[in-house]
Protein backbone atom coordinates (compact mmCIF):
# COMPACT_ATOMS: atom_id res chain seq x y z
CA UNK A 1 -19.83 -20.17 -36.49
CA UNK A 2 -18.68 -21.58 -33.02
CA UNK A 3 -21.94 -21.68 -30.49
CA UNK A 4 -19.63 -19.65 -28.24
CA UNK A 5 -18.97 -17.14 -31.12
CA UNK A 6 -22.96 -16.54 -30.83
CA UNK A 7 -23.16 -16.47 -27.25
CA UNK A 8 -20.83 -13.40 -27.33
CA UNK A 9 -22.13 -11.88 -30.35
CA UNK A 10 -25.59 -12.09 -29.47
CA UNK A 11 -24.47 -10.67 -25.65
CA UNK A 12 -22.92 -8.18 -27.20
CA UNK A 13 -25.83 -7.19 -29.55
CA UNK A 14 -28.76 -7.39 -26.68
CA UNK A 15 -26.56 -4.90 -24.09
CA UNK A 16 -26.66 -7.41 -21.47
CA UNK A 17 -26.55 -11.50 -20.78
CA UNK A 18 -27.24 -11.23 -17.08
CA UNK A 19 -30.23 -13.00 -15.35
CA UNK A 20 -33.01 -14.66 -16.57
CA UNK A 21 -35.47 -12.66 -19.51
CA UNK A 22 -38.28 -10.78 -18.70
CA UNK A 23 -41.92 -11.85 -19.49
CA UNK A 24 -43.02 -10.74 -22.75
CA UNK A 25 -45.12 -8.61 -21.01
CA UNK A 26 -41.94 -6.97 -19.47
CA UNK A 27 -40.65 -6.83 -22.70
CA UNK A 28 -43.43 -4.85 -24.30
CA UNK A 29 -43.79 -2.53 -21.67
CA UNK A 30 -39.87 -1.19 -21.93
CA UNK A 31 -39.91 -1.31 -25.86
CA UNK A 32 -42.90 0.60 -25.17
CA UNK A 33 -41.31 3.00 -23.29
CA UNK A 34 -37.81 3.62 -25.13
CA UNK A 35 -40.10 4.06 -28.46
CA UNK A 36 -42.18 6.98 -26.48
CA UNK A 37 -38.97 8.90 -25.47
CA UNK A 38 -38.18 7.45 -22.27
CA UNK A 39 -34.40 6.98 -21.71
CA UNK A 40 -33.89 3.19 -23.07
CA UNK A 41 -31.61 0.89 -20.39
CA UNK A 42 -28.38 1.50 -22.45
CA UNK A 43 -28.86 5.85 -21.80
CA UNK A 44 -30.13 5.27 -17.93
CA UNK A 45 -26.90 3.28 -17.21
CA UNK A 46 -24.81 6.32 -19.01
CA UNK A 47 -23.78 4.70 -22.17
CA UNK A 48 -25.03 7.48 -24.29
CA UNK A 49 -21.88 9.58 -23.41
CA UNK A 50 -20.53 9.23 -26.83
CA UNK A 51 -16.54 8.64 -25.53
CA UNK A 52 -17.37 5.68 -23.53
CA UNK A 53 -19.66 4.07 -25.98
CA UNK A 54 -17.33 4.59 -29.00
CA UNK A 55 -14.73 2.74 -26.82
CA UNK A 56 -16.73 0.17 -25.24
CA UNK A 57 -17.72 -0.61 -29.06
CA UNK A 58 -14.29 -0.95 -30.36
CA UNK A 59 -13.23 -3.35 -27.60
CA UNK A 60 -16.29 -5.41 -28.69
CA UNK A 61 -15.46 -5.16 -32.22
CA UNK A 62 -11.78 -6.35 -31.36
CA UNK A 63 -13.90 -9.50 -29.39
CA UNK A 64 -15.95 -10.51 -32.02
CA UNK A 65 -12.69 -10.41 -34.76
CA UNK A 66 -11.18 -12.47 -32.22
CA UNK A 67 -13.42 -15.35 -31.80
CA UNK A 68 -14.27 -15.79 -35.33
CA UNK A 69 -11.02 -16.73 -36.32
CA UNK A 70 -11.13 -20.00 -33.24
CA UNK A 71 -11.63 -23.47 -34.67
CA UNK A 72 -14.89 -24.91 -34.91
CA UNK A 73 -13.64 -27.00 -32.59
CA UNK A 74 -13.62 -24.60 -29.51
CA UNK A 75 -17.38 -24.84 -28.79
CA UNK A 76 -17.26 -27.94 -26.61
CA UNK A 77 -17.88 -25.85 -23.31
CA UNK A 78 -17.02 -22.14 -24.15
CA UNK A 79 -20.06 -21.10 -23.12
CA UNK A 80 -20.38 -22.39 -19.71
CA UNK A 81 -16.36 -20.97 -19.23
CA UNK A 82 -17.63 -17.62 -20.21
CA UNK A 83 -20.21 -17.62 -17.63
CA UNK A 84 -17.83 -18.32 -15.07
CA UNK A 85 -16.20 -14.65 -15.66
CA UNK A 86 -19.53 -12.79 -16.43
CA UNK A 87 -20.94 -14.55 -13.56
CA UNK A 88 -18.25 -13.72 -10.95
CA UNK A 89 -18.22 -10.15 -12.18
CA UNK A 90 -22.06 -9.82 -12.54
CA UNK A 91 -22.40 -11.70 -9.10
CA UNK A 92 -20.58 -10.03 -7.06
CA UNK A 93 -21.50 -6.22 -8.14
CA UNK A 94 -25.20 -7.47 -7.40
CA UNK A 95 -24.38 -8.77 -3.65
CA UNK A 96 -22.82 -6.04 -2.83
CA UNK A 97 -25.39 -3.51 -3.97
CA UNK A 98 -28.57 -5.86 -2.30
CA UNK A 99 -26.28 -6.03 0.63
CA UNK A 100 -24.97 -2.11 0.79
CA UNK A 101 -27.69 -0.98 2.46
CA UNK A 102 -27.90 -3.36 5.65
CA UNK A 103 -24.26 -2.46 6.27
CA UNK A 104 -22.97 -2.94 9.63
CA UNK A 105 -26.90 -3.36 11.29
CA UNK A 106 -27.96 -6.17 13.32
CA UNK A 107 -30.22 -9.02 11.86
CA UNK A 108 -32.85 -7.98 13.58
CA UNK A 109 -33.06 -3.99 13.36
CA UNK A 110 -31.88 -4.48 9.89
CA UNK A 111 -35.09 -6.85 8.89
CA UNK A 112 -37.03 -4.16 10.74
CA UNK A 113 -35.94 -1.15 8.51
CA UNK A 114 -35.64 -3.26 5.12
CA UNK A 115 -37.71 -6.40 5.42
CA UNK A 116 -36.98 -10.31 5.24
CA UNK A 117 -36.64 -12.38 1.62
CA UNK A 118 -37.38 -11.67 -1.08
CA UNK A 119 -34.71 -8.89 -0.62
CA UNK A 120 -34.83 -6.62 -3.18
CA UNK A 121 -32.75 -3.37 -4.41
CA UNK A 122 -33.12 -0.22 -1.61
CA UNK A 123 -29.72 1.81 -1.50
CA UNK A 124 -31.81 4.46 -3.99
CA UNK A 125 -34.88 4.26 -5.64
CA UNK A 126 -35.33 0.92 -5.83
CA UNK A 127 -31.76 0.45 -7.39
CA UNK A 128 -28.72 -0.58 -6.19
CA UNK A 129 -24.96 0.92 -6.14
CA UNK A 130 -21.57 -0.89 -5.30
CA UNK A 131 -19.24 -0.21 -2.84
CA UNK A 132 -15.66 -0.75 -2.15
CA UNK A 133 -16.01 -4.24 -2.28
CA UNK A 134 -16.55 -4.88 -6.03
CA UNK A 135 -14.43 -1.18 -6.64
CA UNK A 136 -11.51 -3.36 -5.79
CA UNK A 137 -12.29 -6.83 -7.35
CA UNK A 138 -12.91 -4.17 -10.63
CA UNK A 139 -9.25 -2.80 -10.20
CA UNK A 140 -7.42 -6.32 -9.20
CA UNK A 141 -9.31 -7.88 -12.69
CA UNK A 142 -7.65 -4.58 -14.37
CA UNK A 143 -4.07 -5.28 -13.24
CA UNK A 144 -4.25 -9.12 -13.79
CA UNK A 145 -4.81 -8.11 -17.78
CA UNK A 146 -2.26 -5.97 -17.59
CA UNK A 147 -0.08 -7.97 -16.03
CA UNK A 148 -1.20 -11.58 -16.50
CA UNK A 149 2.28 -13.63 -15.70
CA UNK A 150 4.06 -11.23 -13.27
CA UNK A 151 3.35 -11.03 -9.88
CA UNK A 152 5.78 -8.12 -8.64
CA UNK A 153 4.16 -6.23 -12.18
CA UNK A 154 0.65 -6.74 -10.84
CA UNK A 155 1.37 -5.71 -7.51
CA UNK A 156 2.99 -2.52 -8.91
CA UNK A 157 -0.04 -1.82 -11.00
CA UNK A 158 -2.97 -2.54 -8.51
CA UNK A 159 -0.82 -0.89 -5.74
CA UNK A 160 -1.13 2.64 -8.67
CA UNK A 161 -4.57 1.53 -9.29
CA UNK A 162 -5.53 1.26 -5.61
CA UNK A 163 -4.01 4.70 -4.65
CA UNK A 164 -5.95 6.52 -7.47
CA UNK A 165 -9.10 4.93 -6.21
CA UNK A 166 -8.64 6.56 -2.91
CA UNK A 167 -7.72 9.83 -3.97
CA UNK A 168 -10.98 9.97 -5.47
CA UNK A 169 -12.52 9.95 -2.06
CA UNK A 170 -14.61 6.63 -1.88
CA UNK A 171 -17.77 6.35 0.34
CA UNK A 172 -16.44 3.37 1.96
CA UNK A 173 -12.78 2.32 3.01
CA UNK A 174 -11.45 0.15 5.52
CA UNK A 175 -9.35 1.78 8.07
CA UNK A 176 -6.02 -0.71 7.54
CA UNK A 177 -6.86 -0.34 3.44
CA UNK A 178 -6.57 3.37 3.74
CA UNK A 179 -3.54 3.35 6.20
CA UNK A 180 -1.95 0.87 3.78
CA UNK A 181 -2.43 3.18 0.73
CA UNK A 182 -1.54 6.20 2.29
CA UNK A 183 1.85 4.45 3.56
CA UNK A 184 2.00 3.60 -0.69
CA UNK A 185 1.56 6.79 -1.53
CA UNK A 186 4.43 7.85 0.86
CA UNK A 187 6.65 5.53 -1.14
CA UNK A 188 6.41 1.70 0.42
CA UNK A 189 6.85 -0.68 -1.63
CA UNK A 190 3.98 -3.07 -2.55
CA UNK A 191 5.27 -5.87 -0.31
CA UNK A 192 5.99 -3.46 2.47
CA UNK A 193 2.44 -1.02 2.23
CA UNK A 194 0.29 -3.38 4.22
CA UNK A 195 -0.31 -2.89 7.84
CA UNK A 196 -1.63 -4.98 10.65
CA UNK A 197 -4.82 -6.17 10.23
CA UNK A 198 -7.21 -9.32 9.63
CA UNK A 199 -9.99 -7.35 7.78
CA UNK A 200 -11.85 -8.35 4.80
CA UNK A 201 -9.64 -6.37 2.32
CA UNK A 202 -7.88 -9.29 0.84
CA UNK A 203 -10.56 -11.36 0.38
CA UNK A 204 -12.46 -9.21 -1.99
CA UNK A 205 -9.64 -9.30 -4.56
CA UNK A 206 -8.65 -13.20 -3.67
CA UNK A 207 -11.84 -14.65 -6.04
CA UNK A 208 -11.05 -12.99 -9.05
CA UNK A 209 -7.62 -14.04 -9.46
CA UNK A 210 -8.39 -17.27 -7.78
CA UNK A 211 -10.71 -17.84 -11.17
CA UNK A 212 -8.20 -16.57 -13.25
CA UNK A 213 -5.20 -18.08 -12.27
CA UNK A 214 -6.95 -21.00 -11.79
CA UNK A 215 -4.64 -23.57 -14.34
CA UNK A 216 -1.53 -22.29 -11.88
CA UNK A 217 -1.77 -22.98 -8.48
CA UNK A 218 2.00 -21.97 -8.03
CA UNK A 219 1.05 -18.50 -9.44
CA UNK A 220 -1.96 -18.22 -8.27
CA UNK A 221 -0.85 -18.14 -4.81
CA UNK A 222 2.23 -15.51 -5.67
CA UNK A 223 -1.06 -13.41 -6.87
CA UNK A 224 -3.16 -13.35 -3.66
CA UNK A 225 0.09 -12.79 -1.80
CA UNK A 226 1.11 -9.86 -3.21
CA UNK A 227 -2.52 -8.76 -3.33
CA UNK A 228 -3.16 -9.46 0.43
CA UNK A 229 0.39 -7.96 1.59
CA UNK A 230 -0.15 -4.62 -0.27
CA UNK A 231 -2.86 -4.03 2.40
CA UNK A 232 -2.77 -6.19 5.37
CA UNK A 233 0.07 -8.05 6.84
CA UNK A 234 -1.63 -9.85 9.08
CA UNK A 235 -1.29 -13.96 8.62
CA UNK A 236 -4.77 -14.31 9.05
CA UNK A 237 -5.86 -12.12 6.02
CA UNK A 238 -3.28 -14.01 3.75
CA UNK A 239 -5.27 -16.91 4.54
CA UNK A 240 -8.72 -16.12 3.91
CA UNK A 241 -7.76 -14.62 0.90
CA UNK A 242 -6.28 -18.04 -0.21
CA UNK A 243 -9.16 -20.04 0.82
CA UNK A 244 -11.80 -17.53 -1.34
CA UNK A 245 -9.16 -17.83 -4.05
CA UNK A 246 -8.97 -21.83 -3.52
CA UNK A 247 -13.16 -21.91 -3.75
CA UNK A 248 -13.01 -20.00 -7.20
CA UNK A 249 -10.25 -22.34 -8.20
CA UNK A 250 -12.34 -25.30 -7.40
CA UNK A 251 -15.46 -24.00 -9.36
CA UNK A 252 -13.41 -24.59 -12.61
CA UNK A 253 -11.81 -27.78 -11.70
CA UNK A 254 -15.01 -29.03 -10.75
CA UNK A 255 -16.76 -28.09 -13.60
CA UNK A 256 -18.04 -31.17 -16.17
CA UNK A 257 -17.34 -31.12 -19.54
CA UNK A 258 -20.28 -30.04 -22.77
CA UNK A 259 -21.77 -27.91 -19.89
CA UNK A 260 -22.67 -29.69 -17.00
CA UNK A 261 -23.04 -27.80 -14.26
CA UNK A 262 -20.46 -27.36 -11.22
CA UNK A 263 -20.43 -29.73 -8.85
CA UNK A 264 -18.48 -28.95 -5.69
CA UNK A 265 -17.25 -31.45 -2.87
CA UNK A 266 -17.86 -29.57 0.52
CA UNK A 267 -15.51 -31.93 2.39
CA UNK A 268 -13.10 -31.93 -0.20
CA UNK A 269 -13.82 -27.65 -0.13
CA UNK A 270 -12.96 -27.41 3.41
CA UNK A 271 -10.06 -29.96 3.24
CA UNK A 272 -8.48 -27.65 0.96
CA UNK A 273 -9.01 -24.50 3.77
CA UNK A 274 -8.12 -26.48 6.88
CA UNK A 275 -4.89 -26.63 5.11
CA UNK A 276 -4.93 -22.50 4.82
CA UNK A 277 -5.94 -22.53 8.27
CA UNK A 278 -2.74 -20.68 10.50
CA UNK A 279 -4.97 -19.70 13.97
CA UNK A 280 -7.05 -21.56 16.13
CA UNK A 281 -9.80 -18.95 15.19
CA UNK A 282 -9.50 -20.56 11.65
CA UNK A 283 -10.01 -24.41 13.41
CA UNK A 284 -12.78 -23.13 15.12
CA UNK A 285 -14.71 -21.44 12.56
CA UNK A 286 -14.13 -24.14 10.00
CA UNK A 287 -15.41 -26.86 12.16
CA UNK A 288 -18.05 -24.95 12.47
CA UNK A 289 -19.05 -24.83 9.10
CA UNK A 290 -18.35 -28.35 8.87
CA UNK A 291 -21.00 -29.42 11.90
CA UNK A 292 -23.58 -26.95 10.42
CA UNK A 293 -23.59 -28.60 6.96
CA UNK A 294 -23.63 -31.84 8.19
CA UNK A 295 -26.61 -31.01 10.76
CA UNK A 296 -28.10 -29.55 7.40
CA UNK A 297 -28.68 -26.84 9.57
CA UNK A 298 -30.12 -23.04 8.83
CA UNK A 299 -27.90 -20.02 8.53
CA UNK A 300 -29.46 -18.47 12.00
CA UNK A 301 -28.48 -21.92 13.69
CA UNK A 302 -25.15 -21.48 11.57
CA UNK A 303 -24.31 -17.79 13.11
CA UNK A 304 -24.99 -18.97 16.73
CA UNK A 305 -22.60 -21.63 16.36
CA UNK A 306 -20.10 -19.30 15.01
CA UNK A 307 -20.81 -16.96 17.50
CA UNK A 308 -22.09 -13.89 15.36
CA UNK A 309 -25.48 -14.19 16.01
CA UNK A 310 -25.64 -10.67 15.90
CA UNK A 311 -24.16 -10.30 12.70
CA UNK A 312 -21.24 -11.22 10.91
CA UNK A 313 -17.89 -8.91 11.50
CA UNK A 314 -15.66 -7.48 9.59
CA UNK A 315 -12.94 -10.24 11.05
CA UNK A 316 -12.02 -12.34 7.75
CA UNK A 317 -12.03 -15.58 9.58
CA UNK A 318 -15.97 -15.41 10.81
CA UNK A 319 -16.86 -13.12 7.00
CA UNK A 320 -14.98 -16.31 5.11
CA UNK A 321 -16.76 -18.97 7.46
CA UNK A 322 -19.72 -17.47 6.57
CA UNK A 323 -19.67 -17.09 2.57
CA UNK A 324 -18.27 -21.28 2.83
CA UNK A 325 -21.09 -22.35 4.87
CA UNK A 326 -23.99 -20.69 2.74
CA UNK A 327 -22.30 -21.03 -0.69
CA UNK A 328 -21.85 -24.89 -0.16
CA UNK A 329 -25.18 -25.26 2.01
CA UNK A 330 -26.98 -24.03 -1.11
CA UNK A 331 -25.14 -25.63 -3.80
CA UNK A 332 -26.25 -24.35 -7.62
CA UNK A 333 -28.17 -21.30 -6.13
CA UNK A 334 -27.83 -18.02 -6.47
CA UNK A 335 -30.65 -16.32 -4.46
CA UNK A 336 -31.27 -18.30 -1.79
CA UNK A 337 -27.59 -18.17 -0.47
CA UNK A 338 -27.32 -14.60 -1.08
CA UNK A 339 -30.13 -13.72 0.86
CA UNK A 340 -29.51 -15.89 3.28
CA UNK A 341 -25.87 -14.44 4.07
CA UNK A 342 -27.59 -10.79 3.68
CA UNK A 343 -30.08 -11.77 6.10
CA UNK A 344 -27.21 -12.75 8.70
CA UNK A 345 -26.48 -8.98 9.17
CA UNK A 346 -23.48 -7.08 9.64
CA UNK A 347 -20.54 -6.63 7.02
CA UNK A 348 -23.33 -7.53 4.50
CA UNK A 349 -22.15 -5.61 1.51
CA UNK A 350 -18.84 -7.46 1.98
CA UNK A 351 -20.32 -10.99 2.51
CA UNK A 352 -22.84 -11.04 0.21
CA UNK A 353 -20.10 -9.18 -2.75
CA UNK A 354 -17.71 -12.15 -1.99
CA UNK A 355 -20.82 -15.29 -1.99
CA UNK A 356 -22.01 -13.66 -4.95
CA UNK A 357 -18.53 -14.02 -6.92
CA UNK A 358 -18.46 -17.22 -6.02
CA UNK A 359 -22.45 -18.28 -6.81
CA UNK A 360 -22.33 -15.92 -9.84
CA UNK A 361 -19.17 -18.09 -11.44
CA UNK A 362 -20.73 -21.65 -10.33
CA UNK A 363 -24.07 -20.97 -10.94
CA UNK A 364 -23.71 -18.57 -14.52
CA UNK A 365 -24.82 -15.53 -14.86
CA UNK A 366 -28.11 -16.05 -16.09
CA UNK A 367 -28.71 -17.06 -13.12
CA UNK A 368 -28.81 -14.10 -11.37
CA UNK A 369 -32.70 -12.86 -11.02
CA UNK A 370 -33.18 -10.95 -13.19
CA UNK A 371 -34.79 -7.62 -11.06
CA UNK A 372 -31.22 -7.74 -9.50
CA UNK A 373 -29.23 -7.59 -12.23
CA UNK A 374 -31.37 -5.12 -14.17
CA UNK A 375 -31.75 -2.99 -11.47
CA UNK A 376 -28.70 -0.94 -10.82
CA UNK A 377 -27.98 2.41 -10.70
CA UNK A 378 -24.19 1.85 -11.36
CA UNK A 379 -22.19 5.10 -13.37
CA UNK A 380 -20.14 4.59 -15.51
CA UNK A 381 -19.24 1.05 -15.20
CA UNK A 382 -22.42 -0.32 -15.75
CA UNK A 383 -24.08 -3.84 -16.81
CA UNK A 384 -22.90 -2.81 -20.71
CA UNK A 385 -18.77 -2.19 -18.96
CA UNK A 386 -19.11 -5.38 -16.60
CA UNK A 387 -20.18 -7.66 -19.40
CA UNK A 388 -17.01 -6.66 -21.33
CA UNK A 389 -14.24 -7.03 -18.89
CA UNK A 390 -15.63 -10.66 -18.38
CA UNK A 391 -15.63 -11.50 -21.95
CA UNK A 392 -12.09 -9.99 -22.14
CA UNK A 393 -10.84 -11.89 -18.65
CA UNK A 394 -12.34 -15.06 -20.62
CA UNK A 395 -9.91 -14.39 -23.54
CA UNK A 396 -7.03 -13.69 -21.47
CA UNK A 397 -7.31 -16.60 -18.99
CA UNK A 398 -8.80 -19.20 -20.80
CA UNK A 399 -8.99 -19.29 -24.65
CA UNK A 400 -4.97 -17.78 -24.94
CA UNK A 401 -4.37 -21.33 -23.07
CA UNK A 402 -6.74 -23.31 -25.01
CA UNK A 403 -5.60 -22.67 -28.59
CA UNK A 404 -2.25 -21.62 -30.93
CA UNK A 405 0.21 -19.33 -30.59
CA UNK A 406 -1.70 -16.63 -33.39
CA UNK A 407 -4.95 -16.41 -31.04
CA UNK A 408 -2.66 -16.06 -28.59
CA UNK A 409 -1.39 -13.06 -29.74
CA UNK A 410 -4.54 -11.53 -30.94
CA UNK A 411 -5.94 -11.75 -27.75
CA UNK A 412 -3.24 -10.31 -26.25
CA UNK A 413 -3.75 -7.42 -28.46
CA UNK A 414 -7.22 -6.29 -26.78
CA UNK A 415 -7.57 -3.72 -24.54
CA UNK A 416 -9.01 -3.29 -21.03
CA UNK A 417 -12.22 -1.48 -21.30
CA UNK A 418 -12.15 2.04 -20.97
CA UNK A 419 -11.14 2.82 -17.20
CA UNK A 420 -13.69 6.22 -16.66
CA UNK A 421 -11.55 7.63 -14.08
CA UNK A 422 -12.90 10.83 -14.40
CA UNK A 423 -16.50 9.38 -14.21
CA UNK A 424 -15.99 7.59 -11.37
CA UNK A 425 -14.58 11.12 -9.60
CA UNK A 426 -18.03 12.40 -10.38
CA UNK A 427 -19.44 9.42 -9.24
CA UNK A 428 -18.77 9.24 -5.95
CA UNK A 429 -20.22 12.43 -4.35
CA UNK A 430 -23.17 11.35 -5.19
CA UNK A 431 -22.57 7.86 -3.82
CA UNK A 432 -21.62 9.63 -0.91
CA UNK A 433 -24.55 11.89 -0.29
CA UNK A 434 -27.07 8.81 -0.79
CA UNK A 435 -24.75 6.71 2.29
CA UNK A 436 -25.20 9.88 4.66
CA UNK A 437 -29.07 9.66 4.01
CA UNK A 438 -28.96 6.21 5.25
CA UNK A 439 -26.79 6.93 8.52
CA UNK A 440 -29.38 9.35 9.29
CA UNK A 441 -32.15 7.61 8.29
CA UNK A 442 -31.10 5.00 10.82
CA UNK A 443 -31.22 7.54 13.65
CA UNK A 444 -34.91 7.25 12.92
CA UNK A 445 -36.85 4.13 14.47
CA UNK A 446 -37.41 1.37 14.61
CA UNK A 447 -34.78 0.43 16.38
């Protein structure tokens, strides 16, 4: 059997590949537990609702069927190219849950409430939820299977996808992404929805297809454009979308072959988003990231340069400034840029979800510690859900391109995994109720 084939199976078999494995200790203790009654991981995350499960099972099924008719000769670096989906999916669910909870505070009243590294999970519990951020990377990974070679298609579909997701009344929405929506559910078109505005919107879908698309630059770019312009029609937005999707481009064309790791060129990097770069805020910003990494300098030196020494905005050019400078600072990481960017304060949920794409995908998803990963409170599209639209973006993106015409088509027989709509509605009150605590617990001091 290919050593991919195993990688999958056995992924599939254990519930989860993310992060690192516990101590045998660990171990013990939660085999312990699921034997004495206790709900196991799979029924805490919600898989025990029999509908999901039976689905989520089939797709898997379908997976497996799939792989074991490759050649033996596929297994040259299948593995590491699998862990550049699962990572960027993984990765960027986790930063935005660690970072959810420091949303919008300053670095320093938001180390007073929450602490410095190591950061840990504290939107609930202990546990950590998502928020818009990875909602929409989720939905733009669902139209680009859908609609893998058609740009107008895809826009059509996430624009449908996008408007369902606010009628079910999300926690958190930009201003200019809920204008936008409401102007598509009026009736604009796709190309015509988006609405003034250089906010992060477009850059939280630009990594995903930017990984995707990666063996079409030509396409890709057709992608992020009609992704961008649904929302915001602002220049500026089209171009930090371009340079995100340009970074998780580069993480596959700088990957070695028989699984060497990623190795990416920071001048080359930024050489590749001075030529995005449409404002002299862009110029600015990007020199700035250039002068920090060559002073080797720390990410508190890094936001004073920038000027956002406060926190980071919500303005895309200072948010994608940011996520360069501490993804290439910390090349091969995973933690230590994520908390670093987290630590930064302001739009941290959106920072950290868009650094932890891109650190997920270099990096690999084992990677990711392994407390993160395991602890997360998301319903219904848990760790079980996530792991299987990254095996199934590896089989439409990669492997249909790698091999003959009858894998081809076999893989473009699988379906998405099972959308939960109804789930989700349930979802987020709940979501809700939990980000009201937190506005009123930070009436509360310190200060």
């Amino acid at each position: 059997m290919p050593r991919f084939v195993v990688l999958i199976h056995a992924s599939a078999q254990s519930g989860s590949s993310y992060g690192p494995r516990p101590p045998p200790a660990a171990e013990n203790a939660e085999s312990s537990k699921t034997s004495s009654g206790s709900p196991s991981r799979r029924k805490s995350s919600c898989s025990g609702i029999e509908t999901k499960v039976a689905v989520l099972s089939l797709v898997e099924q379908e997976v497996s069927e799939v792989m074991s008719k490759l050649p033996s000769s596929a297994n040259r670096n299948s593995p590491q190219i699998v862990d550049w989906f699962s990572g960027f999916v993984r990765g960027m669910a986790v930063g935005d849950a660690l970072g959810l909870p420091r949303e919008g505070l300053s670095r320093r009243r938001a180390v007073r409430l929450f602490g410095e590294a190591p950061l840990q999970h504290r939107f609930i519990s202990g546990r950590g939820m998502v928020s818009d951020d990875t909602e929409h990377m989720w939905e733009t990974a669902l139209a680009l299977i859908e609609h893998p070679d058609d740009a107008s298609a895809f826009a059509k579909s996430l624009a449908r996808r996008l408007r369902w997701w606010l009628l079910r009344l999300p926690a958190g929405v930009g201003l200019a992404t809920a204008r936008s929506l409401v102007k598509s559910w009026l009736g604009w078109p796709p190309d015509r929805s988006g609405v003034r505005s250089a906010g992060n919107g477009p850059a939280m879908r630009a990594g995903i297809i930017g990984l995707c698309l990666s063996r079409d630059e030509t396409l890709m770019r057709e992608f992020v454009r009609a992704s961008t312009r649904l929302t915001h029609s602002d220049p500026r937005a089209e171009s930090g979308a371009m340079m995100i999707a340009l970074a998780a481009r580069e993480i596959v064309h700088s990957a070695g072959t028989n699984g060497s790791p990623v190795s990416i060129d920071a001048k080359a990097m930024l050489a590749l988003c001075r030529g995005e770069a449409n404002h002299p805020d862009w110029d600015r910003a990007l020199n700035a990231v250039a002068e920090s990494l060559a002073a080797a300098e720390s990410s508190s030196q890094f936001a004073e340069r920038l000027g956002q020494q406060r926190g980071v905005s919500g303005y895309i050019v200072f948010t994608v400034a940011a996520v360069l400078f501490c993804w290439l600072r910390w090349p091969g990481e995973f933690r230590r840029p994520v908390e670093e960017i987290i630590l930064l304060g302001g739009d941290t949920d959106t920072t950290a979800a868009i650094l932890g794409g891109l650190a997920g995908a270099a990096c690999g998803a084992d990677q990711i510690p392994y407390e993160w990963s395991r602890y997360m409170a998301e319903i219904p599209r848990d760790e079980e859900w996530q792991g299987t639209l990254g095996r199934l973006l590896f089989g439409r993106f990669w492997l249909q391109h790698e091999y003959p015409e009858e894998y081809q088509a076999s893989w473009n027989n699988l379906k998405s995994p099972p959308e939960l709509r109804w789930m989700l509605a349930l979802r987020n009150p709940f979501f809700l109720a939990v980000v009201l605590s937190h506005g009123f617990r930070r009436l509360l001091p310190p200060y």
